[in-house]
Protein backbone atom coordinates (compact mmCIF):
# COMPACT_ATOMS: atom_id res chain seq x y z
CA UNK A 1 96.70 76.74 100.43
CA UNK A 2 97.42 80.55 100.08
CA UNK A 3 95.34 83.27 98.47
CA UNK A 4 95.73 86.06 96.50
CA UNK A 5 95.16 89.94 96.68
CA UNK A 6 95.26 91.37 93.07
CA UNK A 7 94.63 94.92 91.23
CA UNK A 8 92.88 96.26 88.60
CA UNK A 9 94.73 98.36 85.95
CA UNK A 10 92.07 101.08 85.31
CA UNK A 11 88.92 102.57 86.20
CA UNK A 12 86.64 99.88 84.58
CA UNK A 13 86.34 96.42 85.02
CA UNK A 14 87.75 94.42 81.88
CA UNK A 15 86.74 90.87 81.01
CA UNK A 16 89.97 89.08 81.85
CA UNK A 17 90.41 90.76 85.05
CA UNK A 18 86.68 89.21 86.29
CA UNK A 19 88.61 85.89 85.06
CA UNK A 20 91.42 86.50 87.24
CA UNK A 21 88.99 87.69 90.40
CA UNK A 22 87.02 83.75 89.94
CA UNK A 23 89.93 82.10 90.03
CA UNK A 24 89.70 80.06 92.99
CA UNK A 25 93.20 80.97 94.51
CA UNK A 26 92.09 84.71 94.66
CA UNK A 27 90.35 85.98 97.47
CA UNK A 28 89.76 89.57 96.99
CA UNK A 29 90.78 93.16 95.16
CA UNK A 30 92.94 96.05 96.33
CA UNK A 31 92.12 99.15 94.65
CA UNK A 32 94.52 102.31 94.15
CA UNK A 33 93.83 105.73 93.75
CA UNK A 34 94.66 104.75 89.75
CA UNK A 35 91.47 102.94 89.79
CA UNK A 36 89.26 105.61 90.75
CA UNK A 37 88.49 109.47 90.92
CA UNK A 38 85.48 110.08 92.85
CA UNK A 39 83.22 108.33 95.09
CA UNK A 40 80.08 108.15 92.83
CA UNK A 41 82.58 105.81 90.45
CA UNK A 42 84.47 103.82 92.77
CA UNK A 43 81.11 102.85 93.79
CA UNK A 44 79.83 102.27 90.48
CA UNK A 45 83.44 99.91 89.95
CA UNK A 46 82.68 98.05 93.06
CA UNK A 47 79.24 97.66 92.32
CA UNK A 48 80.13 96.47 88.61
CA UNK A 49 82.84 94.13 90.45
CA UNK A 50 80.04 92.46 92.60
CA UNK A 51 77.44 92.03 89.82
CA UNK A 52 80.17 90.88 87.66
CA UNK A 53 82.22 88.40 90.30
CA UNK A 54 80.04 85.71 90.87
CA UNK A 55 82.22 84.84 94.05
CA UNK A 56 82.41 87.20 97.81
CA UNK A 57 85.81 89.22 97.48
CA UNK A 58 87.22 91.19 100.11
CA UNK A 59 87.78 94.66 98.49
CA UNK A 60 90.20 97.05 99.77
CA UNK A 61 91.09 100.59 99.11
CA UNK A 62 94.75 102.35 99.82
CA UNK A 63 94.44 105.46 100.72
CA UNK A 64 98.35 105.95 101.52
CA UNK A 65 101.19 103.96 101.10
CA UNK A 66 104.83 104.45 102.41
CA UNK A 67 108.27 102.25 100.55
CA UNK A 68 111.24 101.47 103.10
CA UNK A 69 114.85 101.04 101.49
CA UNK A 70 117.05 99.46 103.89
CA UNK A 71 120.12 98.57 102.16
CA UNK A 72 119.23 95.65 99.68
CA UNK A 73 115.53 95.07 101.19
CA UNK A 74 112.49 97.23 100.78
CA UNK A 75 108.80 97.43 102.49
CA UNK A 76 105.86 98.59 101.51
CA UNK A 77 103.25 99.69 104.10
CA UNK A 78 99.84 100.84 103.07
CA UNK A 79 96.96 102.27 104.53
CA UNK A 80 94.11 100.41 103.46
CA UNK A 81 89.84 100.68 104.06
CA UNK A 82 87.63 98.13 103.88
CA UNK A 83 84.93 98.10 101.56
């Protein structure tokens, strides 16, 4: 069985994405620099996330991504930290 990585679309936790993060075929959370501006509330999200999340989720931050175009195919590489 394969596993999901998903996003959040803001800075706050909504109800249907803690739906989304307990569905069993989801196994963690990438969050981009859209999802937070400072330390003291990325650590507030993740903290909310965990309270919230009644499941363990990997949760990963990109710091720096890089897209590829070769001819018809693209890549995208990202630099990610664990949380």
């Amino acid at each position: 069985m394969s596993t999901l990585l998903i996003d959040l679309e803001g800075h706050e936790l909504k109800q249907e994405e803690v739906e989304l993060l307990e569905h069993p075929l989801v196994a963690g959370l990438i969050l981009f620099t859209r999802n937070f501006y400072d330390r003291q509330q990325v650590q507030a999200l993740i903290k909310s996330i965990r309270q919230r999340v009644k499941k363990p989720l990997l949760i990963k931050k990109v710091v720096a991504c890089n897209v590829s175009v070769k001819g018809s195919l693209s890549s995208l590489q990202c630099k990610l930290l664990r949380h």
